[in-house]
N, C-alpha and C. Protein backbone atom coordinates (compact mmCIF):
# COMPACT_ATOMS: atom_id res chain seq x y z
N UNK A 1 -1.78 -9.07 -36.64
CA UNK A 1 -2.15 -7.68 -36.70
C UNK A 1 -2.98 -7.44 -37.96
N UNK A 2 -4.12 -6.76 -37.70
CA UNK A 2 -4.84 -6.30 -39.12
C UNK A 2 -4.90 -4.91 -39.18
N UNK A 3 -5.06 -5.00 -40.62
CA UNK A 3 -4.89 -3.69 -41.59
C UNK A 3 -6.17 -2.77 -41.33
N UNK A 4 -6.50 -1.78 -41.00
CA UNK A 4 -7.55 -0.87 -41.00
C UNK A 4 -8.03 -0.50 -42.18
N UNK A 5 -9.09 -0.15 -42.57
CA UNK A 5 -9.72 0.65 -44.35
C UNK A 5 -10.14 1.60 -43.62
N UNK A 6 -8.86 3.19 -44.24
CA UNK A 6 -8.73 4.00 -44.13
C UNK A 6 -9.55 5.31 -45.75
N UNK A 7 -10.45 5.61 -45.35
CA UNK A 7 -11.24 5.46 -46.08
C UNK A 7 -10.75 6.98 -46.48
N UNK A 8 -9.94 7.54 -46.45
CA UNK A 8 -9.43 9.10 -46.68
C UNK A 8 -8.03 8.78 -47.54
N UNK A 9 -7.81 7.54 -47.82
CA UNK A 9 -6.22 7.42 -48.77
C UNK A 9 -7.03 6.52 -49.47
N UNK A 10 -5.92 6.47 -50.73
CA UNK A 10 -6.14 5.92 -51.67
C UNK A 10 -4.79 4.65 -52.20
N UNK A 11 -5.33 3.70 -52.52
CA UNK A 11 -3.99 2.67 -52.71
C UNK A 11 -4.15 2.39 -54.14
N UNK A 12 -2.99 2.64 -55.07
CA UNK A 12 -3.11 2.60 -56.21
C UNK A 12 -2.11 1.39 -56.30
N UNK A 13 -2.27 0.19 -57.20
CA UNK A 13 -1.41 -0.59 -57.15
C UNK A 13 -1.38 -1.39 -58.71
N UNK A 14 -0.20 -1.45 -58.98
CA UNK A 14 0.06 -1.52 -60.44
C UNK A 14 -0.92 -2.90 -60.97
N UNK A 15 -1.48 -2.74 -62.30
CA UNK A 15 -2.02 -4.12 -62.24
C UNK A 15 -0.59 -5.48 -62.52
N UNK A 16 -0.84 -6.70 -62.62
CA UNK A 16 -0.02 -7.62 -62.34
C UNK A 16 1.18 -8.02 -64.10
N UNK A 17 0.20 -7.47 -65.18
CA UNK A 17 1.16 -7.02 -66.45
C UNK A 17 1.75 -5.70 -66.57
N UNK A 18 1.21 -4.94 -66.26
CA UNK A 18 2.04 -3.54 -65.94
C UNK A 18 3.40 -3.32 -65.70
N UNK A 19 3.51 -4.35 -64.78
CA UNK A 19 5.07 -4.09 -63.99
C UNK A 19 5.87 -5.40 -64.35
N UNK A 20 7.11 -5.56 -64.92
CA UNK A 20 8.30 -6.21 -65.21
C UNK A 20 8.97 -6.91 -64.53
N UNK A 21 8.81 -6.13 -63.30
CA UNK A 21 10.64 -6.81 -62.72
C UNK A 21 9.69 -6.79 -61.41
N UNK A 22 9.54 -7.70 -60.30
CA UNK A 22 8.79 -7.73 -59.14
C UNK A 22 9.56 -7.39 -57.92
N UNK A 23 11.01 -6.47 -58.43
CA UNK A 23 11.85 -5.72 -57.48
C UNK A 23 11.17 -4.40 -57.08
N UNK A 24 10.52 -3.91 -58.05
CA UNK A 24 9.85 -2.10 -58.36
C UNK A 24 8.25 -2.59 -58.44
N UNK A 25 7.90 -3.56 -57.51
CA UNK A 25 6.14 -3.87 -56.98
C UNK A 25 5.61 -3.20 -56.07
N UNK A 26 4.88 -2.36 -55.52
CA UNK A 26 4.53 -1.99 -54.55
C UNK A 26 3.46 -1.26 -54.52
N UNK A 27 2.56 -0.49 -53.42
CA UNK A 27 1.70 0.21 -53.38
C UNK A 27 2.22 1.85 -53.10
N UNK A 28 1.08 2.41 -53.78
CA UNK A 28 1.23 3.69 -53.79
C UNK A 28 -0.23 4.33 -53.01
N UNK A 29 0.29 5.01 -51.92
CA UNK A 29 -0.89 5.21 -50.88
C UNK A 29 -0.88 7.01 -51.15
N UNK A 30 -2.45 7.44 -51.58
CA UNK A 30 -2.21 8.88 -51.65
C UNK A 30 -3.38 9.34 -50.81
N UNK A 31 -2.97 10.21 -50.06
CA UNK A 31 -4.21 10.97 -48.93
C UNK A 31 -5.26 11.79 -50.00
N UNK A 32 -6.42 11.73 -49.71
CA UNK A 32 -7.46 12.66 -49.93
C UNK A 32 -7.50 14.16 -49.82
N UNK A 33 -6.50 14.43 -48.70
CA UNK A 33 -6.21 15.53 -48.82
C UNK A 33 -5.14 16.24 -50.01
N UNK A 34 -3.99 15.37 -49.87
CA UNK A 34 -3.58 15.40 -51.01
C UNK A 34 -4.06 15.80 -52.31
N UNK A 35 -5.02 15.29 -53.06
CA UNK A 35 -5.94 15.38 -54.00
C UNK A 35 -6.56 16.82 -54.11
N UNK A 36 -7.19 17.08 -53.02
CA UNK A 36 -7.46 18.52 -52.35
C UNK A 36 -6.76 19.52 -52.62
N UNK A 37 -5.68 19.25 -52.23
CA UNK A 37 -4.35 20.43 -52.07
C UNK A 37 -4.48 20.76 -54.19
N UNK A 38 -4.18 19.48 -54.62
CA UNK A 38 -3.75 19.64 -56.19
C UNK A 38 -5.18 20.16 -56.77
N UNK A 39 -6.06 19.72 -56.49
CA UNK A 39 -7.23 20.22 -57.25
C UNK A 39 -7.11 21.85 -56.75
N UNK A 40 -7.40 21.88 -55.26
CA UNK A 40 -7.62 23.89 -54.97
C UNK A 40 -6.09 24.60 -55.77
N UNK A 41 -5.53 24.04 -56.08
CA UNK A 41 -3.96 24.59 -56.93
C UNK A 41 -4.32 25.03 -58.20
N UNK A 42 -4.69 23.69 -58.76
CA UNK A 42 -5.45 23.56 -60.16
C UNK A 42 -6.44 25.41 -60.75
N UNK A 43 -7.35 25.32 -59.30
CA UNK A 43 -8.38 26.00 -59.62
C UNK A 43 -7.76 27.49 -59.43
N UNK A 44 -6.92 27.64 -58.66
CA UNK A 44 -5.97 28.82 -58.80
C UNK A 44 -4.74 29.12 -60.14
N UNK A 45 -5.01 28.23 -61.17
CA UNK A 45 -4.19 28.48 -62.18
C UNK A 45 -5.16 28.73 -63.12
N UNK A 46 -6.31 28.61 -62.94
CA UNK A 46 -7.21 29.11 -63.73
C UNK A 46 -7.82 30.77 -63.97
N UNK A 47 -6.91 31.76 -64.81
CA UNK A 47 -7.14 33.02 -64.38
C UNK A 47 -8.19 33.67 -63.98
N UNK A 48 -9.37 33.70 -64.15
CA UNK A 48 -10.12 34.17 -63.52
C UNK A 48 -11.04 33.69 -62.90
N UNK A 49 -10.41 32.55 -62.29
CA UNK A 49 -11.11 32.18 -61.13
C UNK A 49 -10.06 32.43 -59.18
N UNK A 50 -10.58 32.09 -58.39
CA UNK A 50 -10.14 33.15 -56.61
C UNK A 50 -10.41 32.42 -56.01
N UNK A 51 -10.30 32.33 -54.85
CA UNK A 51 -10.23 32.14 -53.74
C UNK A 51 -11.73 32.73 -52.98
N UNK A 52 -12.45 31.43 -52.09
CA UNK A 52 -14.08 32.39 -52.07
C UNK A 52 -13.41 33.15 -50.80
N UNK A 53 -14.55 34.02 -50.22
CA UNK A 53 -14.17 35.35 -49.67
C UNK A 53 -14.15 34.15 -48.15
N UNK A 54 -13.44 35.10 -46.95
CA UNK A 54 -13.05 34.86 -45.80
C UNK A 54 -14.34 34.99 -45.02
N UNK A 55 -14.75 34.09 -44.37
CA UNK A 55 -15.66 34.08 -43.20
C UNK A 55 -14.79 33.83 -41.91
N UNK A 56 -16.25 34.76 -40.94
CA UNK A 56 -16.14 34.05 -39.58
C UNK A 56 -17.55 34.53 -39.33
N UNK A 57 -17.40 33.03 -38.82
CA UNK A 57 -18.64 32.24 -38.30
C UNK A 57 -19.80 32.03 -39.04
N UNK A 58 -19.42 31.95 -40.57
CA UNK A 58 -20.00 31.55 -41.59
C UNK A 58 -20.36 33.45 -42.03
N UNK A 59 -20.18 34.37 -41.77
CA UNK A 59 -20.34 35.56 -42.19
C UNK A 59 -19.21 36.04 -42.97
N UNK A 60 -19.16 36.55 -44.09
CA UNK A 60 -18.42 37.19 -44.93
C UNK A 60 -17.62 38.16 -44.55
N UNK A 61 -16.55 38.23 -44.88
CA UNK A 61 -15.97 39.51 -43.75
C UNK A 61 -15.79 40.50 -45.10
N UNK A 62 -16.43 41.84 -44.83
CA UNK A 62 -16.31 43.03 -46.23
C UNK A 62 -15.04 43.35 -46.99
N UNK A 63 -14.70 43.85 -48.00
CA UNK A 63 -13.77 44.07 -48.86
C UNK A 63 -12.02 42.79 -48.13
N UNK A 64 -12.09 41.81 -48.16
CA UNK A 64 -11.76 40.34 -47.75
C UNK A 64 -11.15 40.38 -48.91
N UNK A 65 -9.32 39.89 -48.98
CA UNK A 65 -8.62 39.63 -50.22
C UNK A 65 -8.98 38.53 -50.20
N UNK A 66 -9.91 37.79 -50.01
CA UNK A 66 -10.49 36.17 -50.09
C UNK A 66 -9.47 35.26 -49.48
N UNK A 67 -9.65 33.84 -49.91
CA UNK A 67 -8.68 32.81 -49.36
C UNK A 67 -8.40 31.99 -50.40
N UNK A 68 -8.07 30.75 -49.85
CA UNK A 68 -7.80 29.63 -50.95
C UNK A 68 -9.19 28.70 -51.67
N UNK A 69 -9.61 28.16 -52.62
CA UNK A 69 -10.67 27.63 -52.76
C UNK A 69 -11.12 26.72 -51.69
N UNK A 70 -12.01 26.15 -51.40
CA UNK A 70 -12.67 25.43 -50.55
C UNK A 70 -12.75 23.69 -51.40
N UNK A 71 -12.16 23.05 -51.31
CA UNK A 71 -12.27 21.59 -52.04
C UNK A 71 -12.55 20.43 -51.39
N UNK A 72 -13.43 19.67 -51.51
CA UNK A 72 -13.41 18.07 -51.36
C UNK A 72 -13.35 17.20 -52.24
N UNK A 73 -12.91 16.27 -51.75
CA UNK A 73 -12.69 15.22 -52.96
C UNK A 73 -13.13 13.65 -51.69
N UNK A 74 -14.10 12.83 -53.06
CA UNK A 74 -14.13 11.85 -52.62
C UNK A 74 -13.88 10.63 -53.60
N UNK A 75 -12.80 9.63 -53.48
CA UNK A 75 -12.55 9.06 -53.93
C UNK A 75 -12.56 7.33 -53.82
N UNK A 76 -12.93 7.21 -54.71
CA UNK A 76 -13.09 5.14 -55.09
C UNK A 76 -12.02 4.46 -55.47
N UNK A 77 -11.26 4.05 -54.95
CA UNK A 77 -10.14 3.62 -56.16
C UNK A 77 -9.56 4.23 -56.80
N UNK A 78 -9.79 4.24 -58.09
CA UNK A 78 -8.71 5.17 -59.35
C UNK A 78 -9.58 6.02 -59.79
N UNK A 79 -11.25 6.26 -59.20
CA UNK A 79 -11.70 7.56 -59.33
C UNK A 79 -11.93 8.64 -58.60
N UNK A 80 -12.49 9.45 -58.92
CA UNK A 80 -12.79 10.71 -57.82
C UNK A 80 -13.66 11.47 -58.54
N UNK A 81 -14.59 11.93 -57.49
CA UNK A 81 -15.81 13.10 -57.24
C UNK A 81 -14.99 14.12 -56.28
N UNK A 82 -15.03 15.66 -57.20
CA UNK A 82 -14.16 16.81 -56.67
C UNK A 82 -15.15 17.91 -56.67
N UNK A 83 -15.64 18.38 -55.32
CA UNK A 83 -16.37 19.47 -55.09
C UNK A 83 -15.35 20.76 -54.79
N UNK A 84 -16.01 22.06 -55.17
CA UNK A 84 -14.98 23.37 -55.49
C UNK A 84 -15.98 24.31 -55.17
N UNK A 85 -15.42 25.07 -53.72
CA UNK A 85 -16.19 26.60 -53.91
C UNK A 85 -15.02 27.67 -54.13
N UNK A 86 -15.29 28.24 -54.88
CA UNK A 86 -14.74 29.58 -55.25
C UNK A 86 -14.78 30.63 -55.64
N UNK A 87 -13.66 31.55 -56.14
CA UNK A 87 -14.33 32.79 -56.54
C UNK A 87 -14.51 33.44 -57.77
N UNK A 88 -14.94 34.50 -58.70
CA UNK A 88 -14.46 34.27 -59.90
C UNK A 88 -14.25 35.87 -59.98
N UNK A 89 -13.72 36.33 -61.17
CA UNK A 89 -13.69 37.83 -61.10
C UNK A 89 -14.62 38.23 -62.81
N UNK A 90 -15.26 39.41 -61.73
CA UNK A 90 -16.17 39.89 -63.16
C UNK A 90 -15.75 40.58 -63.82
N UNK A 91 -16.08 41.05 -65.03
CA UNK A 91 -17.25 40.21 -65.77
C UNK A 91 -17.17 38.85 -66.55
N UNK A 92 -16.62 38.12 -66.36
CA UNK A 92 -16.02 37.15 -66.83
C UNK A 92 -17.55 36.25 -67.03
N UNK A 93 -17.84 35.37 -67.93
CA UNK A 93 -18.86 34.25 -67.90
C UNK A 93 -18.87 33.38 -67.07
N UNK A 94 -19.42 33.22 -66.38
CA UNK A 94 -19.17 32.24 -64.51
C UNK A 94 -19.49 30.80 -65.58
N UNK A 95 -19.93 30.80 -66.48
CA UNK A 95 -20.36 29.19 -67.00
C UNK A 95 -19.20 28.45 -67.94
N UNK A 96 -18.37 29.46 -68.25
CA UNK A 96 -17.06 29.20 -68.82
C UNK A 96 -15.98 29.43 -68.35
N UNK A 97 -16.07 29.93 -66.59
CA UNK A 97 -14.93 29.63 -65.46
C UNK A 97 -15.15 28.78 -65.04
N UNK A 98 -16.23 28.44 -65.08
CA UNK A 98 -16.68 26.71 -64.55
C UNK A 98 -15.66 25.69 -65.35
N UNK A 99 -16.43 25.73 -66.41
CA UNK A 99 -15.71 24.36 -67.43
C UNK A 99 -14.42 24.80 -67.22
N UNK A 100 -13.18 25.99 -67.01
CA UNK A 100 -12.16 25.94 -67.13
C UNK A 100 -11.17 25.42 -65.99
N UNK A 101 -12.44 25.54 -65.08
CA UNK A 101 -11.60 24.76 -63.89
C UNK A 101 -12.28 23.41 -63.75
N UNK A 102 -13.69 23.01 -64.22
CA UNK A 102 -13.38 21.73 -64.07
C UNK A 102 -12.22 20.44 -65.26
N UNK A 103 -11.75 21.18 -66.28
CA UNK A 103 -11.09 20.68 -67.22
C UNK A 103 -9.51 21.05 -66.44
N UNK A 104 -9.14 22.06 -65.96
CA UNK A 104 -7.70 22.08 -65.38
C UNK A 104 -7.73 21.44 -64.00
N UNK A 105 -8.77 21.15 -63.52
CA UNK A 105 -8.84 20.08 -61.94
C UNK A 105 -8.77 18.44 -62.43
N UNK A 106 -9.48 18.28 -63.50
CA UNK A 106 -9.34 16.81 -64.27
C UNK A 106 -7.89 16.71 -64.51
N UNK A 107 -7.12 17.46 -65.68
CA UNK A 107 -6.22 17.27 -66.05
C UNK A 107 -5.35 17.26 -65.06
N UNK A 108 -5.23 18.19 -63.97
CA UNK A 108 -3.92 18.38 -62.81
C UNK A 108 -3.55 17.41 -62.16
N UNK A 109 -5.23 16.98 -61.51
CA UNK A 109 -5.02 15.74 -60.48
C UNK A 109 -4.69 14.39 -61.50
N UNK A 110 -5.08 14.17 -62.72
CA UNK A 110 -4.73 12.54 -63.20
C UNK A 110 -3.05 12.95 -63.80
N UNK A 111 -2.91 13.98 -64.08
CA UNK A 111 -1.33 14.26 -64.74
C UNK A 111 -0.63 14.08 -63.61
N UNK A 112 -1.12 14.36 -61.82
CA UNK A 112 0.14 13.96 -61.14
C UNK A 112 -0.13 12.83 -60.21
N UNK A 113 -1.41 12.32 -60.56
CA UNK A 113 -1.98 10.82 -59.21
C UNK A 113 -2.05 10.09 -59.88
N UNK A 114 -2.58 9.85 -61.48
CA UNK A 114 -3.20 8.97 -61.65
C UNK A 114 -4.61 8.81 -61.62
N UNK A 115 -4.92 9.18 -60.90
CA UNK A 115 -6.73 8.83 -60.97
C UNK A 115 -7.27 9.57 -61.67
N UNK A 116 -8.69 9.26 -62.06
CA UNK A 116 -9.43 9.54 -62.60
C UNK A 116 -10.89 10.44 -61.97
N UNK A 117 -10.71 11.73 -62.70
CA UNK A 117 -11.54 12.82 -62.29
C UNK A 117 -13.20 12.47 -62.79
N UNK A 118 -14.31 11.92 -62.35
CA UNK A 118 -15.32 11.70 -63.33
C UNK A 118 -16.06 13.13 -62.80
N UNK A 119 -16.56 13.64 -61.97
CA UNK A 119 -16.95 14.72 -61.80
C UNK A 119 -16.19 15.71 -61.23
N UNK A 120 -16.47 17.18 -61.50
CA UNK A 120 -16.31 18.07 -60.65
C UNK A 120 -17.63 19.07 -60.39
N UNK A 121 -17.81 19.15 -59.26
CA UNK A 121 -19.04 19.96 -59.30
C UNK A 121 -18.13 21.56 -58.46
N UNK A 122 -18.42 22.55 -59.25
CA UNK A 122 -18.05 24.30 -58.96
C UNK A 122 -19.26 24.87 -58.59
N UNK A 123 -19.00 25.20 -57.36
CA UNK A 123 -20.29 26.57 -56.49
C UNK A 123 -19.20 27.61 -56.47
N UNK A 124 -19.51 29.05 -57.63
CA UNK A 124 -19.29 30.17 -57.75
C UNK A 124 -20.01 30.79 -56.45
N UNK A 125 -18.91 31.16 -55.32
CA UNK A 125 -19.33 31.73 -54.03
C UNK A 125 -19.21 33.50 -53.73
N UNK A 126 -18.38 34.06 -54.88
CA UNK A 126 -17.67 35.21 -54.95
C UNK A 126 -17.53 35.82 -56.12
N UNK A 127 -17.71 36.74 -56.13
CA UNK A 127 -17.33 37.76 -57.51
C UNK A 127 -16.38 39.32 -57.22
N UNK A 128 -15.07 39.03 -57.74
CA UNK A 128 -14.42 40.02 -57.31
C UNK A 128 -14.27 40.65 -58.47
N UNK A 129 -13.69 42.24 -58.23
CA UNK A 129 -13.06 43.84 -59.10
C UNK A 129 -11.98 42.80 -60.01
N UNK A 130 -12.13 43.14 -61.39
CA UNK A 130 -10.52 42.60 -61.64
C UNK A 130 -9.47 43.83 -60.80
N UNK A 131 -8.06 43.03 -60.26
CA UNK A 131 -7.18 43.87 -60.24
C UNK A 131 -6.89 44.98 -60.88
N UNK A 132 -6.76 46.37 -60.47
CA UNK A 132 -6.16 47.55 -61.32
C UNK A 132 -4.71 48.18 -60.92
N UNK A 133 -4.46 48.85 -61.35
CA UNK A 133 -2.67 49.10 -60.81
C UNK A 133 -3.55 50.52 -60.96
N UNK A 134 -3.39 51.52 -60.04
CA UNK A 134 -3.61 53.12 -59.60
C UNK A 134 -2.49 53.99 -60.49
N UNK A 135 -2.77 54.59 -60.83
CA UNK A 135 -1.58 55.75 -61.22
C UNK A 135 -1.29 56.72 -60.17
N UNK A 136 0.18 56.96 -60.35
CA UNK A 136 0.81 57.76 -58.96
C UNK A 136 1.03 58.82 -60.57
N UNK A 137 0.84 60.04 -60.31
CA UNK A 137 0.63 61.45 -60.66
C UNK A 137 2.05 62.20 -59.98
């Protein structure tokens, strides 16, 4: 029986000094999506950055509490290229919500996979109201 190259996971496998005892050897297989999930997380802990707005059928749907970011990730081995559309809220500097989510998408995904983030590329798709709380009178 042969093995398929499943080109959407990732097999991380200890190098051969790394590991001690050849009881605790093994591979560690992580989906692409996976990666995905932690990076669009990432980019939601970043305060003023959102979720880009809701389409159908590629049309914007009006005053839209948006969605979750839009992420791909493509990965080599122990690296990764992480594409991000999202949203940001104004007036905020869109060039310094950038760097803040590509520095909390680096850090998230290697603090819980392991791999290594070399790019992230961010398309600012949205610009939302900051939140206000109304006064009841």
């Amino acid at each position: 029986m042969s093995t398929q190259y499943d080109p959407t996971t990732v097999r991380l496998s200890p190098a051969h000094d790394e590991v001690a005892d050849d009881r605790i050897r093994g591979d560690l297989t992580i989906a692409e999506g996976v990666i995905e999930k932690i990076a669009g997380q990432a980019v939601l802990e970043v305060g003023p950055a959102t979720g880009g707005p809701r389409t159908v059928l590629g049309i914007n749907l009006p005053r839209s509490s948006g969605s979750a970011p839009r992420v791909s990730a493509d990965v080599f081995g122990r690296d990764a290229v992480i594409k991000v559309q999202c949203g940001a809220v104004y007036p905020e500097p869109l060039s310094a919500v950038a760097q803040r989510i590509r520095d909390q998408v680096r850090h998230r995904v290697h603090d819980l996979t392991g791999i290594r983030v070399h790019e992230v590329d961010v398309e600012i798709v949205a610009l939302r109201r900051p939140e206000t709380t109304r006064r009841v009178e």
